[in-house]
N, C-alpha and C. Protein backbone atom coordinates (compact mmCIF):
# COMPACT_ATOMS: atom_id res chain seq x y z
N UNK A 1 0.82 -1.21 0.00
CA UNK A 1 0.00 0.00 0.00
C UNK A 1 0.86 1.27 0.00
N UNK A 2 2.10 1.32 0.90
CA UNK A 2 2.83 2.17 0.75
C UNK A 2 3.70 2.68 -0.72
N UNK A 3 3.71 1.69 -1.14
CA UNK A 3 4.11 1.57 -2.47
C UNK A 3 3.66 2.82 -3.31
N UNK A 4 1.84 2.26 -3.55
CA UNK A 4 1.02 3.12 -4.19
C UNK A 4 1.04 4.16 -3.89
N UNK A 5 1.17 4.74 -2.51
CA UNK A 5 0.45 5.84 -2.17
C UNK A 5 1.97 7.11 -2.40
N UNK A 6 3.17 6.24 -2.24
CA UNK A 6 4.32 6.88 -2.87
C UNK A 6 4.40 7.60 -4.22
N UNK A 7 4.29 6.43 -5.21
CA UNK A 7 3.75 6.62 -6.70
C UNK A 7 2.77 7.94 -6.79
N UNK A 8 1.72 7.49 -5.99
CA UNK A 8 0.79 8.72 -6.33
C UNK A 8 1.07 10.08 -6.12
N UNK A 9 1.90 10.42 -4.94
CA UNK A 9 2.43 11.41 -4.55
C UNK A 9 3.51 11.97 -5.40
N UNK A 10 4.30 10.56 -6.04
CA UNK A 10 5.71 11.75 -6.90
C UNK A 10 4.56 11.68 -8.06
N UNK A 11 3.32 11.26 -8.86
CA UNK A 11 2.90 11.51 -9.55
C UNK A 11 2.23 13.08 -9.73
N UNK A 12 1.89 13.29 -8.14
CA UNK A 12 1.05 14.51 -8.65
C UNK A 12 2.31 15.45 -8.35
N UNK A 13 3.02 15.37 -7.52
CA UNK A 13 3.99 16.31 -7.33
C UNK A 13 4.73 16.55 -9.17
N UNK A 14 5.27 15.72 -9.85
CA UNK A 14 5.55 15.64 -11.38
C UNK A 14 4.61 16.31 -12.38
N UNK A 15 2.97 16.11 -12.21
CA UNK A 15 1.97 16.47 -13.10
C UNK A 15 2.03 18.02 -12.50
N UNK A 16 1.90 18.62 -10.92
CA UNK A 16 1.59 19.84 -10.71
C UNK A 16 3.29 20.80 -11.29
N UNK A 17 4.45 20.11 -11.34
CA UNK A 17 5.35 20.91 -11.82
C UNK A 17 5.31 20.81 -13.32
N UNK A 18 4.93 19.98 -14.10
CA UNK A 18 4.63 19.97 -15.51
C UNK A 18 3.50 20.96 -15.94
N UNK A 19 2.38 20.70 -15.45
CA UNK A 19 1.41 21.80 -15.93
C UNK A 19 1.17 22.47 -15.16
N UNK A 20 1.20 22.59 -14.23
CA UNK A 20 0.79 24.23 -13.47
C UNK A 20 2.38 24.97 -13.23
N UNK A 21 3.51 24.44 -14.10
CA UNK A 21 4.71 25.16 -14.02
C UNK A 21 5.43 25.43 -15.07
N UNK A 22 6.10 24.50 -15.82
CA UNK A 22 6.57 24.74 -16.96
C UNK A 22 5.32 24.39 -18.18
N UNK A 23 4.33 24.37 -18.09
CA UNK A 23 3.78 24.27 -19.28
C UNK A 23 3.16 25.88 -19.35
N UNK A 24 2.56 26.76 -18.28
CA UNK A 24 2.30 27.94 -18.40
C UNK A 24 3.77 28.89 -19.00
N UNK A 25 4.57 28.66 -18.25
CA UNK A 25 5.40 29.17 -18.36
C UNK A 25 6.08 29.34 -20.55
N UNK A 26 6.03 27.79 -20.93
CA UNK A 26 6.31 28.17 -22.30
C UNK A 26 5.06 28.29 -23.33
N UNK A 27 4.03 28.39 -22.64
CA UNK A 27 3.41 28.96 -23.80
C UNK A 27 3.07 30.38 -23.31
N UNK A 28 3.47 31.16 -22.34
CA UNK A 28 3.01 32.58 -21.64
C UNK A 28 4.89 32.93 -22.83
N UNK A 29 5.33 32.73 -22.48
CA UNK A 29 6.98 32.68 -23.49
C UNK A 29 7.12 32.88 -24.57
N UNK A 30 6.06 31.56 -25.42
CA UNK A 30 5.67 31.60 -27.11
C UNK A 30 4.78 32.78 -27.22
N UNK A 31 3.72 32.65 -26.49
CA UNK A 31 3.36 33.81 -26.74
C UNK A 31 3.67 35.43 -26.55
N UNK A 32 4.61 35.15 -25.64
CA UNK A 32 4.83 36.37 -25.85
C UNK A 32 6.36 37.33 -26.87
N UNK A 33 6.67 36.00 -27.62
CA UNK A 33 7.52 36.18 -28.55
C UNK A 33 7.09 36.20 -29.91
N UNK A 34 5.72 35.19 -30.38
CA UNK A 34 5.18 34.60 -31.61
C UNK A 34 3.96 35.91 -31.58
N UNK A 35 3.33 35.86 -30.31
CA UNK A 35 2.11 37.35 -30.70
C UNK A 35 2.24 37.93 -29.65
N UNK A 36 3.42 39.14 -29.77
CA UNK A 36 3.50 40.15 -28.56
C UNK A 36 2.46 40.99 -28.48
N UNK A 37 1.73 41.35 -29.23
CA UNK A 37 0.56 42.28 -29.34
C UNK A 37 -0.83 41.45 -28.77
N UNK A 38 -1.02 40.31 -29.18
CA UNK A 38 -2.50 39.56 -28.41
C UNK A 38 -1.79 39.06 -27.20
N UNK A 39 -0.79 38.50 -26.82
CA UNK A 39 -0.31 38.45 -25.46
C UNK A 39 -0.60 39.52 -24.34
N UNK A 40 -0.85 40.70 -24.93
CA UNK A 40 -0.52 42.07 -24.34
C UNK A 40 -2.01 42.38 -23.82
N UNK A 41 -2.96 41.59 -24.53
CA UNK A 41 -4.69 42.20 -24.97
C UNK A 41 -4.89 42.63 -26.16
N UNK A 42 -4.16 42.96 -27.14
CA UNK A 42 -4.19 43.62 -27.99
C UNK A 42 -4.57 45.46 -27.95
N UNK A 43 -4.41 45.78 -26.97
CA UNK A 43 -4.17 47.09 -26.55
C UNK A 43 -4.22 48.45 -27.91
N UNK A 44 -5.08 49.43 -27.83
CA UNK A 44 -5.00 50.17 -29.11
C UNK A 44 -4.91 51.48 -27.91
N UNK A 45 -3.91 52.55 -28.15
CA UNK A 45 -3.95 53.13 -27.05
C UNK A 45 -3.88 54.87 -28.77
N UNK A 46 -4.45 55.95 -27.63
CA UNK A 46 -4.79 56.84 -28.68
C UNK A 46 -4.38 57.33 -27.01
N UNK A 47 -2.73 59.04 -27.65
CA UNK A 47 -2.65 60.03 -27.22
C UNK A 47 -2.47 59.39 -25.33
N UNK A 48 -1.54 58.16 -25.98
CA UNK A 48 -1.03 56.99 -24.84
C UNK A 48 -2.24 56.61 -23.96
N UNK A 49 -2.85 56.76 -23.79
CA UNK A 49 -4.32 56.10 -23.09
C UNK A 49 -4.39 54.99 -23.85
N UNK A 50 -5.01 53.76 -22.97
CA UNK A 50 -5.56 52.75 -23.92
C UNK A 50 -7.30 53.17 -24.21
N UNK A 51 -7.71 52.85 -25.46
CA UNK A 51 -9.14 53.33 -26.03
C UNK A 51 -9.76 51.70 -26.55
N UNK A 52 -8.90 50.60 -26.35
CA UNK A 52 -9.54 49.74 -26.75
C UNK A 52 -8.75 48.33 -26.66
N UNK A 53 -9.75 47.28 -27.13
CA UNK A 53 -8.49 45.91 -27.71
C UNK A 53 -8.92 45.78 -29.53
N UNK A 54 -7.58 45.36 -30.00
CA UNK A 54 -8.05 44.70 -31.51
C UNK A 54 -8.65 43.50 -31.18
N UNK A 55 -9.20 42.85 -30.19
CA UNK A 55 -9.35 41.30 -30.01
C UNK A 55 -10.51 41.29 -29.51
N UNK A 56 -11.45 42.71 -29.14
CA UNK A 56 -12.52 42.21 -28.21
C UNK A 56 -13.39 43.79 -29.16
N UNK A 57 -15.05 43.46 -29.30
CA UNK A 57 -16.04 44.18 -29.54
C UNK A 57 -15.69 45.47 -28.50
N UNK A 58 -16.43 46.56 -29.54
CA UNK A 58 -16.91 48.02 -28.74
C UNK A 58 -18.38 48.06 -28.95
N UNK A 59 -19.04 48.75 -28.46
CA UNK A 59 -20.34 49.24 -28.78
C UNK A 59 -20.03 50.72 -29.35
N UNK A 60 -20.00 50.86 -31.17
CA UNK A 60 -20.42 51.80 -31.44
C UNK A 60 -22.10 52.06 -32.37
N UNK A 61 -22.64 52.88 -31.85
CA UNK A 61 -23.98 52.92 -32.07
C UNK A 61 -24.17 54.64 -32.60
N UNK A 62 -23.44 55.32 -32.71
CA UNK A 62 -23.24 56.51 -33.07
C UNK A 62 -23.38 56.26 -34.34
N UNK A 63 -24.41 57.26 -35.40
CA UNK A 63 -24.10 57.15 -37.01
C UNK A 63 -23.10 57.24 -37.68
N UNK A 64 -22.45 58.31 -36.94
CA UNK A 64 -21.33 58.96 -37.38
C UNK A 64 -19.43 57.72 -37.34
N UNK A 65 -20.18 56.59 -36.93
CA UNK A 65 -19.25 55.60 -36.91
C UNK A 65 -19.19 54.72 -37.46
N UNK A 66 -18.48 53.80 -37.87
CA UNK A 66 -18.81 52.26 -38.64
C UNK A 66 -19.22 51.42 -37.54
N UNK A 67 -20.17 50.85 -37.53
CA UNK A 67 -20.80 49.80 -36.74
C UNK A 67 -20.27 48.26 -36.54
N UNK A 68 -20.03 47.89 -35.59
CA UNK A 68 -20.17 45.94 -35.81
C UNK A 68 -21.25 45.53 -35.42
N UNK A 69 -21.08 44.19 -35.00
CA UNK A 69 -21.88 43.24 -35.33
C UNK A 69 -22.49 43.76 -33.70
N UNK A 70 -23.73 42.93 -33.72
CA UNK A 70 -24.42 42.73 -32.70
C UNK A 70 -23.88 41.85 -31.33
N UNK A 71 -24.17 42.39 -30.04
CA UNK A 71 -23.43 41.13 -28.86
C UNK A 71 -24.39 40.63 -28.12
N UNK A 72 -24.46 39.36 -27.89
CA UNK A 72 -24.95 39.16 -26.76
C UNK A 72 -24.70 38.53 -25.34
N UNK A 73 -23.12 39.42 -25.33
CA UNK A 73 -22.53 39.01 -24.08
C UNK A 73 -22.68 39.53 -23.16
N UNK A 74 -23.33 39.12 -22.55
CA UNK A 74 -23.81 40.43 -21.08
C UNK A 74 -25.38 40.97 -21.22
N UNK A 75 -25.95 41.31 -20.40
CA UNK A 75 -27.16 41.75 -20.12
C UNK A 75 -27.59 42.95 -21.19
N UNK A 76 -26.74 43.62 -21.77
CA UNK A 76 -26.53 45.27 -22.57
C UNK A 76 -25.60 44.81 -23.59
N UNK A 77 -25.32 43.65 -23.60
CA UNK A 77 -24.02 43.16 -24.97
C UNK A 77 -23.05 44.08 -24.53
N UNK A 78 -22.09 43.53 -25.17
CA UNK A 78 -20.34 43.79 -25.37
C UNK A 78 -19.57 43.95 -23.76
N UNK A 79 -20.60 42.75 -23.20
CA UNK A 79 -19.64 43.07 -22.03
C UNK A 79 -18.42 41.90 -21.95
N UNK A 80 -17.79 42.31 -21.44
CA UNK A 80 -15.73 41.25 -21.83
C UNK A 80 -16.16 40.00 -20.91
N UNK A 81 -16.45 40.28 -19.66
CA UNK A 81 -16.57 39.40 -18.43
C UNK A 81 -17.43 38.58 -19.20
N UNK A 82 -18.82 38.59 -19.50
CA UNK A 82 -19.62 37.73 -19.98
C UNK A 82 -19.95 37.13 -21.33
N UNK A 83 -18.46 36.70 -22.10
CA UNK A 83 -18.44 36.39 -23.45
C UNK A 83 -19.69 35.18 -23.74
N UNK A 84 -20.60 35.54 -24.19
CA UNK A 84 -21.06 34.50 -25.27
C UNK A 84 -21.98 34.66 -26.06
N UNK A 85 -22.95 33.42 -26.97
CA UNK A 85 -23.92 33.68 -27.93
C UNK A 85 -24.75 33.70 -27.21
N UNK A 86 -26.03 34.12 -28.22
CA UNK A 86 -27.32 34.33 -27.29
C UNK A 86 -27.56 32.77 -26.86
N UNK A 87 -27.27 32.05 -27.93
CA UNK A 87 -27.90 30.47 -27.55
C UNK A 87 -29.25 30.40 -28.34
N UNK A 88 -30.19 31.10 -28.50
CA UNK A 88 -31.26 30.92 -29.06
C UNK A 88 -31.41 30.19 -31.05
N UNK A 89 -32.15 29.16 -30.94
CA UNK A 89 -32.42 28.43 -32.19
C UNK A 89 -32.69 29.38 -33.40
N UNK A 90 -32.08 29.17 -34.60
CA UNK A 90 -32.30 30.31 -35.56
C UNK A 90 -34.18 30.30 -35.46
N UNK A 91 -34.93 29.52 -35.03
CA UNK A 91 -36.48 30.05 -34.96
C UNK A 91 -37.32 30.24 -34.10
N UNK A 92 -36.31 30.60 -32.87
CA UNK A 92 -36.52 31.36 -31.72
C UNK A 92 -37.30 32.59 -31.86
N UNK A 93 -38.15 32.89 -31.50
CA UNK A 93 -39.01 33.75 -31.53
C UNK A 93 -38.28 35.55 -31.20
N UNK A 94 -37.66 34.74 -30.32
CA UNK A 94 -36.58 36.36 -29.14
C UNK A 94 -35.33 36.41 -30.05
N UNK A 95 -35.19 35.53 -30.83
CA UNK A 95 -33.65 36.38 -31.41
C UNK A 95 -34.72 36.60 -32.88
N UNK A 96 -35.59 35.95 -33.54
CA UNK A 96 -36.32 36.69 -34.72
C UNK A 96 -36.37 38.31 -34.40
N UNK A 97 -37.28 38.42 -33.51
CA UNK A 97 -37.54 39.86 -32.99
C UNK A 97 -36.17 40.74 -32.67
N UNK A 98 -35.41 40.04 -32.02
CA UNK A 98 -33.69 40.80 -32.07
C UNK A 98 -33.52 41.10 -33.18
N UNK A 99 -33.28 40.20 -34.51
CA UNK A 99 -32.64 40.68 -35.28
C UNK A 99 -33.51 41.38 -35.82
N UNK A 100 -35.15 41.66 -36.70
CA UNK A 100 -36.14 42.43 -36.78
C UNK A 100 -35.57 44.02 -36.60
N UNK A 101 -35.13 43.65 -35.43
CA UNK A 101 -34.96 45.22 -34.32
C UNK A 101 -34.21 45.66 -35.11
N UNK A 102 -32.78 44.74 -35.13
CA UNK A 102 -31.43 45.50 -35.42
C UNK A 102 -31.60 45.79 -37.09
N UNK A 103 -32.59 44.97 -37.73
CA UNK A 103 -32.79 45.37 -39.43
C UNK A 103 -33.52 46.57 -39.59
N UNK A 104 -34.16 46.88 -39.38
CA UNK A 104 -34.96 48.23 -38.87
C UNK A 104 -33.82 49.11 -37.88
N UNK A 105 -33.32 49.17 -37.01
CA UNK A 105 -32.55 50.31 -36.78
C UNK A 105 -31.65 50.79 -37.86
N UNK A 106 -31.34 49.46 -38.62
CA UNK A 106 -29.72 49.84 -39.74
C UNK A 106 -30.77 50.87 -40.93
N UNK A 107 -31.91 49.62 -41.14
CA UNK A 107 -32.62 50.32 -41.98
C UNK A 107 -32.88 51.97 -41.98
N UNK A 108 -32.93 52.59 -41.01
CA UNK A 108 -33.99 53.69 -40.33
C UNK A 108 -32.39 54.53 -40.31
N UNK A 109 -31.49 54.33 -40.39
CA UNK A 109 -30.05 54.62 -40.26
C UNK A 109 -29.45 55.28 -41.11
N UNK A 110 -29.92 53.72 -42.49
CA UNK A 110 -28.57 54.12 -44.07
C UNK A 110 -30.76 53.68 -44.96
N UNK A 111 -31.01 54.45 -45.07
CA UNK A 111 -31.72 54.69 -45.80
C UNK A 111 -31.20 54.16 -47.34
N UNK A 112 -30.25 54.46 -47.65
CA UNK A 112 -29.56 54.02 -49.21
C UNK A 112 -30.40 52.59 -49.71
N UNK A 113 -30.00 51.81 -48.42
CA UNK A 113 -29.67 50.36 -48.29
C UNK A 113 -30.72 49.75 -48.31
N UNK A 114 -30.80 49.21 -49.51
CA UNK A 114 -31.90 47.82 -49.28
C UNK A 114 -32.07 46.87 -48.37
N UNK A 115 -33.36 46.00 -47.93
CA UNK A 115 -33.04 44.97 -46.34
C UNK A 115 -32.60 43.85 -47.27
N UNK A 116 -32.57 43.38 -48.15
CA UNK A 116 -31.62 42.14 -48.83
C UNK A 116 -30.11 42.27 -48.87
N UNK A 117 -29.39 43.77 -49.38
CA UNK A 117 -28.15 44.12 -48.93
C UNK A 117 -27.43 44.20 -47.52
N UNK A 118 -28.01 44.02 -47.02
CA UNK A 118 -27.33 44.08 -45.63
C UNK A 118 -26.87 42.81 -45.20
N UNK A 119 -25.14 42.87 -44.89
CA UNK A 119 -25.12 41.76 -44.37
C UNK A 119 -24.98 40.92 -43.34
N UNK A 120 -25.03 40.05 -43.38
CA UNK A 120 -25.78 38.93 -42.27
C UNK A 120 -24.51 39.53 -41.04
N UNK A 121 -23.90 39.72 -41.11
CA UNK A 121 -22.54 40.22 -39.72
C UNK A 121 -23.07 41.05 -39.03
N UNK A 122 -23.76 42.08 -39.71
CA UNK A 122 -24.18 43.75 -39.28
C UNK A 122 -25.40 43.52 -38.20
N UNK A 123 -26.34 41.84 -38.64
CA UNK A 123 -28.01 41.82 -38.04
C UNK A 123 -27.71 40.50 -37.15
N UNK A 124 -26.44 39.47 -36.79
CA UNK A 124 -26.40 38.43 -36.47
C UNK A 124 -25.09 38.34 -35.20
N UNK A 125 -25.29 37.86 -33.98
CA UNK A 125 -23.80 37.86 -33.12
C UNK A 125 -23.18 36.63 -33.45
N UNK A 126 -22.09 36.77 -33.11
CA UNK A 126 -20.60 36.06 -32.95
C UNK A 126 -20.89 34.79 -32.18
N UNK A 127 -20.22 34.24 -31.55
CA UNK A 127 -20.45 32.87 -30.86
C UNK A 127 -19.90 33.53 -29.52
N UNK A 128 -18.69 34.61 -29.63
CA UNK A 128 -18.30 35.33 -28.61
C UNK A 128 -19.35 36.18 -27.85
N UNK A 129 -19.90 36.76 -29.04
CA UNK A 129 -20.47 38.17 -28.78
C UNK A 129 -19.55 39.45 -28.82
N UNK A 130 -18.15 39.34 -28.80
CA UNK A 130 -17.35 40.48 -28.98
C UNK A 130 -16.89 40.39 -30.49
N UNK A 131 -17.11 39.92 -31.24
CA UNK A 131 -16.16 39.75 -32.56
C UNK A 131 -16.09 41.16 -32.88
N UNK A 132 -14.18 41.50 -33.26
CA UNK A 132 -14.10 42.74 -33.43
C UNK A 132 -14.21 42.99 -34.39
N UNK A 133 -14.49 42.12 -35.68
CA UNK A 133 -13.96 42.53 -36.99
C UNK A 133 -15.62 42.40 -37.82
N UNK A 134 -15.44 43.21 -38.97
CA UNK A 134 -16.73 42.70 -39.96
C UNK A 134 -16.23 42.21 -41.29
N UNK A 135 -17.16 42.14 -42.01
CA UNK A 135 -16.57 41.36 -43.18
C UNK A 135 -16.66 43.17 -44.01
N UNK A 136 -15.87 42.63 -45.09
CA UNK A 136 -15.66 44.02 -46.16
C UNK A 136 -16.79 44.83 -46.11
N UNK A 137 -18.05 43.85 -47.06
CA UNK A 137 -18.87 44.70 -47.01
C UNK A 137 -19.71 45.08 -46.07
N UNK A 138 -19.92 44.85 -45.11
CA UNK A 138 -20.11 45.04 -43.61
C UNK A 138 -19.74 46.68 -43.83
N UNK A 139 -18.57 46.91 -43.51
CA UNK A 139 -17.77 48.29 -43.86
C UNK A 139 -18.46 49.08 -44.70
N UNK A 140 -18.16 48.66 -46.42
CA UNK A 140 -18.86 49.43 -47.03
C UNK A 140 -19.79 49.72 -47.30
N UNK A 141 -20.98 49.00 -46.84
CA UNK A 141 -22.15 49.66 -47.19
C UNK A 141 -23.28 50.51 -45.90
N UNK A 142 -21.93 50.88 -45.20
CA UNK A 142 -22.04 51.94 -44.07
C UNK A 142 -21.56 53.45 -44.40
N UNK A 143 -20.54 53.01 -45.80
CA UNK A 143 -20.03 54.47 -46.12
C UNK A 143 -21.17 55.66 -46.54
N UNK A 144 -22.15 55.67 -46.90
CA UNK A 144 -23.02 56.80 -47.51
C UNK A 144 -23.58 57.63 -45.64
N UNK A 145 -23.83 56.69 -44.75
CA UNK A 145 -24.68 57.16 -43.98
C UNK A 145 -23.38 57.83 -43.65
N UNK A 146 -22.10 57.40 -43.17
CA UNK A 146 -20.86 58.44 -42.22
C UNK A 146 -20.83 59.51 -43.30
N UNK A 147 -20.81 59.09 -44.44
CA UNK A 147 -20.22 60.36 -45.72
C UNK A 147 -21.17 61.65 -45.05
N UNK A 148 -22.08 61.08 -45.01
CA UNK A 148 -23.45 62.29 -44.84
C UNK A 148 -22.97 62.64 -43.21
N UNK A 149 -23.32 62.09 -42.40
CA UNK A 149 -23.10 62.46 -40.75
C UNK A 149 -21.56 63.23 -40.95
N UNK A 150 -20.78 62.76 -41.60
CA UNK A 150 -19.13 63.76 -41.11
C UNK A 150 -19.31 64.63 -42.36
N UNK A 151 -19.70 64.62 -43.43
CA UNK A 151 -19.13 65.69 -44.27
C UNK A 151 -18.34 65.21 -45.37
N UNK A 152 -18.21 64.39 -45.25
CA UNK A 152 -16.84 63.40 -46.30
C UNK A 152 -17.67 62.92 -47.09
N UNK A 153 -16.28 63.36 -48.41
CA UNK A 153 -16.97 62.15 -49.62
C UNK A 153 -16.57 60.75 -49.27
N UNK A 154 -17.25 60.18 -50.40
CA UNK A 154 -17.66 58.69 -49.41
C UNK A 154 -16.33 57.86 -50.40
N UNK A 155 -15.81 58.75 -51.64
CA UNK A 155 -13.98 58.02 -52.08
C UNK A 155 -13.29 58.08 -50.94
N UNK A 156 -13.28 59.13 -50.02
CA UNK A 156 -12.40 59.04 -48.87
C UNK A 156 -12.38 58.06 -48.36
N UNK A 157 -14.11 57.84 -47.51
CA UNK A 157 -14.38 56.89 -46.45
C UNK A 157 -13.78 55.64 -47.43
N UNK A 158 -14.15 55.46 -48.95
CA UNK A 158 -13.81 54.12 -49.08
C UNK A 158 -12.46 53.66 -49.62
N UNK A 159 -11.17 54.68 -49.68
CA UNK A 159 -9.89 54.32 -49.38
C UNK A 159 -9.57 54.28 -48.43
N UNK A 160 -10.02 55.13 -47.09
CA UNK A 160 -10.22 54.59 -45.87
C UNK A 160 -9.92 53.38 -44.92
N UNK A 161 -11.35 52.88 -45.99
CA UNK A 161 -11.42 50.92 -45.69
C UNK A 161 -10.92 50.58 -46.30
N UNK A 162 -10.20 50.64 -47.30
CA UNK A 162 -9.27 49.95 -48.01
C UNK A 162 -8.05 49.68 -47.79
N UNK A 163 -7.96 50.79 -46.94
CA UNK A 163 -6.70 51.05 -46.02
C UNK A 163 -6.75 50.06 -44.62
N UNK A 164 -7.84 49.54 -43.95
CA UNK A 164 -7.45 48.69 -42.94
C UNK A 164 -8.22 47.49 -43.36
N UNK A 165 -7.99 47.12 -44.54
CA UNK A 165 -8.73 45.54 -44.68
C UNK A 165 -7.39 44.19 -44.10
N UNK A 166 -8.26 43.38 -43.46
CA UNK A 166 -7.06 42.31 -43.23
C UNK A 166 -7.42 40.96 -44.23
N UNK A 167 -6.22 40.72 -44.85
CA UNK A 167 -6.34 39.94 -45.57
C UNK A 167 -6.66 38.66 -44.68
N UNK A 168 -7.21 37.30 -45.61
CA UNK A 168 -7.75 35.98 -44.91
C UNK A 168 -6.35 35.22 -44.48
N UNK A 169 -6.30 34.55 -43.40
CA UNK A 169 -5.23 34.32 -43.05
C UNK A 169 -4.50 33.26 -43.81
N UNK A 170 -3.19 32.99 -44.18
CA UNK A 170 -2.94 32.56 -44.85
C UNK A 170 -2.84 32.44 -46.59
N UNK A 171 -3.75 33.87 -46.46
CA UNK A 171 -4.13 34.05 -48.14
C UNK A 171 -5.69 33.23 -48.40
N UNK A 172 -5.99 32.34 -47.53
CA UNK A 172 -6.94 31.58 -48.29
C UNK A 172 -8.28 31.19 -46.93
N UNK A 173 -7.60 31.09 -45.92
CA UNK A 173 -8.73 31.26 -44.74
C UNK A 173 -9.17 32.25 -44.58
N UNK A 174 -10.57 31.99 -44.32
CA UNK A 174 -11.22 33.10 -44.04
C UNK A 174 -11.81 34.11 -45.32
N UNK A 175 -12.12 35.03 -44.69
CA UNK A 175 -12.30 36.43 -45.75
C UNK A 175 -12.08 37.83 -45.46
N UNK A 176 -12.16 38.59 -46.28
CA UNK A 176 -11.46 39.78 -46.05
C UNK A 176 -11.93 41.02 -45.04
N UNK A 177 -11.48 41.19 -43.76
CA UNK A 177 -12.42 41.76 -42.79
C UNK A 177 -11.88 42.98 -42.06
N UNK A 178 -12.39 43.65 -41.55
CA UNK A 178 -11.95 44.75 -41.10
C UNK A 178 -12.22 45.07 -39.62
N UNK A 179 -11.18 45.76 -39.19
CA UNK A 179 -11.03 46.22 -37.42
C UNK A 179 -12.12 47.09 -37.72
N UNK A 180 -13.42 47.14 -36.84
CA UNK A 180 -14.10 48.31 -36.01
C UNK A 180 -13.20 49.41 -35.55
N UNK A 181 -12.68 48.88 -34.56
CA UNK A 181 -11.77 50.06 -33.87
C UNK A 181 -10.87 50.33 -34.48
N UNK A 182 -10.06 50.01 -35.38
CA UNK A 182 -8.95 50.21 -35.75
C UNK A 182 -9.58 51.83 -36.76
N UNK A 183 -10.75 51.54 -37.62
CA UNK A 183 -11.17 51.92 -38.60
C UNK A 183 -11.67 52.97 -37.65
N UNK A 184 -12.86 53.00 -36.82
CA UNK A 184 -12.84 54.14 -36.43
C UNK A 184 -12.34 55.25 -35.87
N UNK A 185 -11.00 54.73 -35.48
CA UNK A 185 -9.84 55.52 -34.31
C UNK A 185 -9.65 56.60 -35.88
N UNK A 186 -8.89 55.81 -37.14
CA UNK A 186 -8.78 56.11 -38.12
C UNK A 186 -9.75 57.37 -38.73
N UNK A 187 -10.80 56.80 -38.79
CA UNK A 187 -12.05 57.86 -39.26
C UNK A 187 -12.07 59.18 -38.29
N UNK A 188 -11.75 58.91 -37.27
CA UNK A 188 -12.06 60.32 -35.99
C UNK A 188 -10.93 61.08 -36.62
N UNK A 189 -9.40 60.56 -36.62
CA UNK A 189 -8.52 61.48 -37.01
C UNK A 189 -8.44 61.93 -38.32
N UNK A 190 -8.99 61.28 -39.47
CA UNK A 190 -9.38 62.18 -40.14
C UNK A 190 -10.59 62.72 -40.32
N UNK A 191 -11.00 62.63 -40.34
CA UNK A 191 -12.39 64.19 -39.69
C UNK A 191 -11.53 64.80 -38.97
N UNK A 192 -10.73 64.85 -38.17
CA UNK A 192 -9.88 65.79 -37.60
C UNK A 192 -8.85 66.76 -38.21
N UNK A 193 -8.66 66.03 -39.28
CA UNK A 193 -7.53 66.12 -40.13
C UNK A 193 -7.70 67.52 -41.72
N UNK A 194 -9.03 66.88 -41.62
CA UNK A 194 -9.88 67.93 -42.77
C UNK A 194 -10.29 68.82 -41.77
N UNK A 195 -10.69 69.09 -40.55
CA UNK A 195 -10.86 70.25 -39.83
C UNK A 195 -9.87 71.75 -40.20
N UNK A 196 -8.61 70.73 -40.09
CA UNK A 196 -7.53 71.57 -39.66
C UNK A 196 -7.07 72.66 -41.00
């Protein structure tokens, strides 16, 4: 019996220095050599303040901004602490009426825009609920309503986005999508920029 109960002891003593020691340790290491920037939070700091993460949703709801996607993390969405999906069956009655809502606000918004053009990113959440990014046209077919709210022609706004598209990773995963925040930090300073 003593035997066993030896074994068991250098076992866990071996498993608690393997993973609760050197296994944090080299991937807190890799990561922070392979992605110093998502290691970090992904931190977007404006006029040295931090204003955001590239890795986690904002709530912008202002016209005058490019919009993402919808959250339903947290009681009010986009909260960090409470990442997730709504959970509800695409014929759930409460996320029909959610999205309803959010097609009609965009609608009531960008007038331009037909409800068949709009896409599914802009009226649908993430599995997170924070996803920071939208797909291209997500982006562009927000440009007429900011053109109008800031004053800008809408060639600006759309070299703009052309200017922070991220390619699919690898060239071939994925599709071509764009930072919220990145884009709007972008958009504020210039509107700032044509002020001057």
């Amino acid at each position: 019996m003593s035997k066993s109960i030896y074994r068991s002891i250098v076992l866990t003593i071996v498993m608690f220095v393997l993973l609760g020691c050197i296994y944090p340790l080299v991937v807190t290491i890799c990561g922070k050599y392979f992605f110093p920037n998502q290691s970090l939070g992904g931190l977007v700091y404006k006029n040295e303040k931090p204003v955001g993460s590239l890795l986690i949703a904002q709530n912008f709801s202002q016209p005058k901004y490019f919009w993402g996607r919808p959250s339903a993390a947290g009681d009010k969405g986009f909260d960090a602490t409470n990442s997730s999906a709504s959970n509800l069956a695409a014929t759930n009655k409460a996320l029909i009426d959610r999205m309803e809502q959010t097609i009609q606000k965009f609608l009531k918004e960008n007038p331009t825009v037909k409800r068949d053009d709009i896409p599914v990113d802009l009226v649908t959440m993430s599995a997170s609920g924070l996803d920071p990014d939208i797909f291209l046209q997500a982006a562009r077919i927000q440009i007429p309503r900011i053109a109008k709210v800031r004053n800008i022609s809408e060639n600006k706004l759309q070299m703009l986005v052309e200017k922070y598209i991220q390619k699919p990773a690898f060239g071939f995963i994925g599709s071509e999508n764009v930072n919220v925040l990145l884009l709007n930090i972008a958009l504020d300073k210039e509107t700032e920029n044509l002020k001057k």
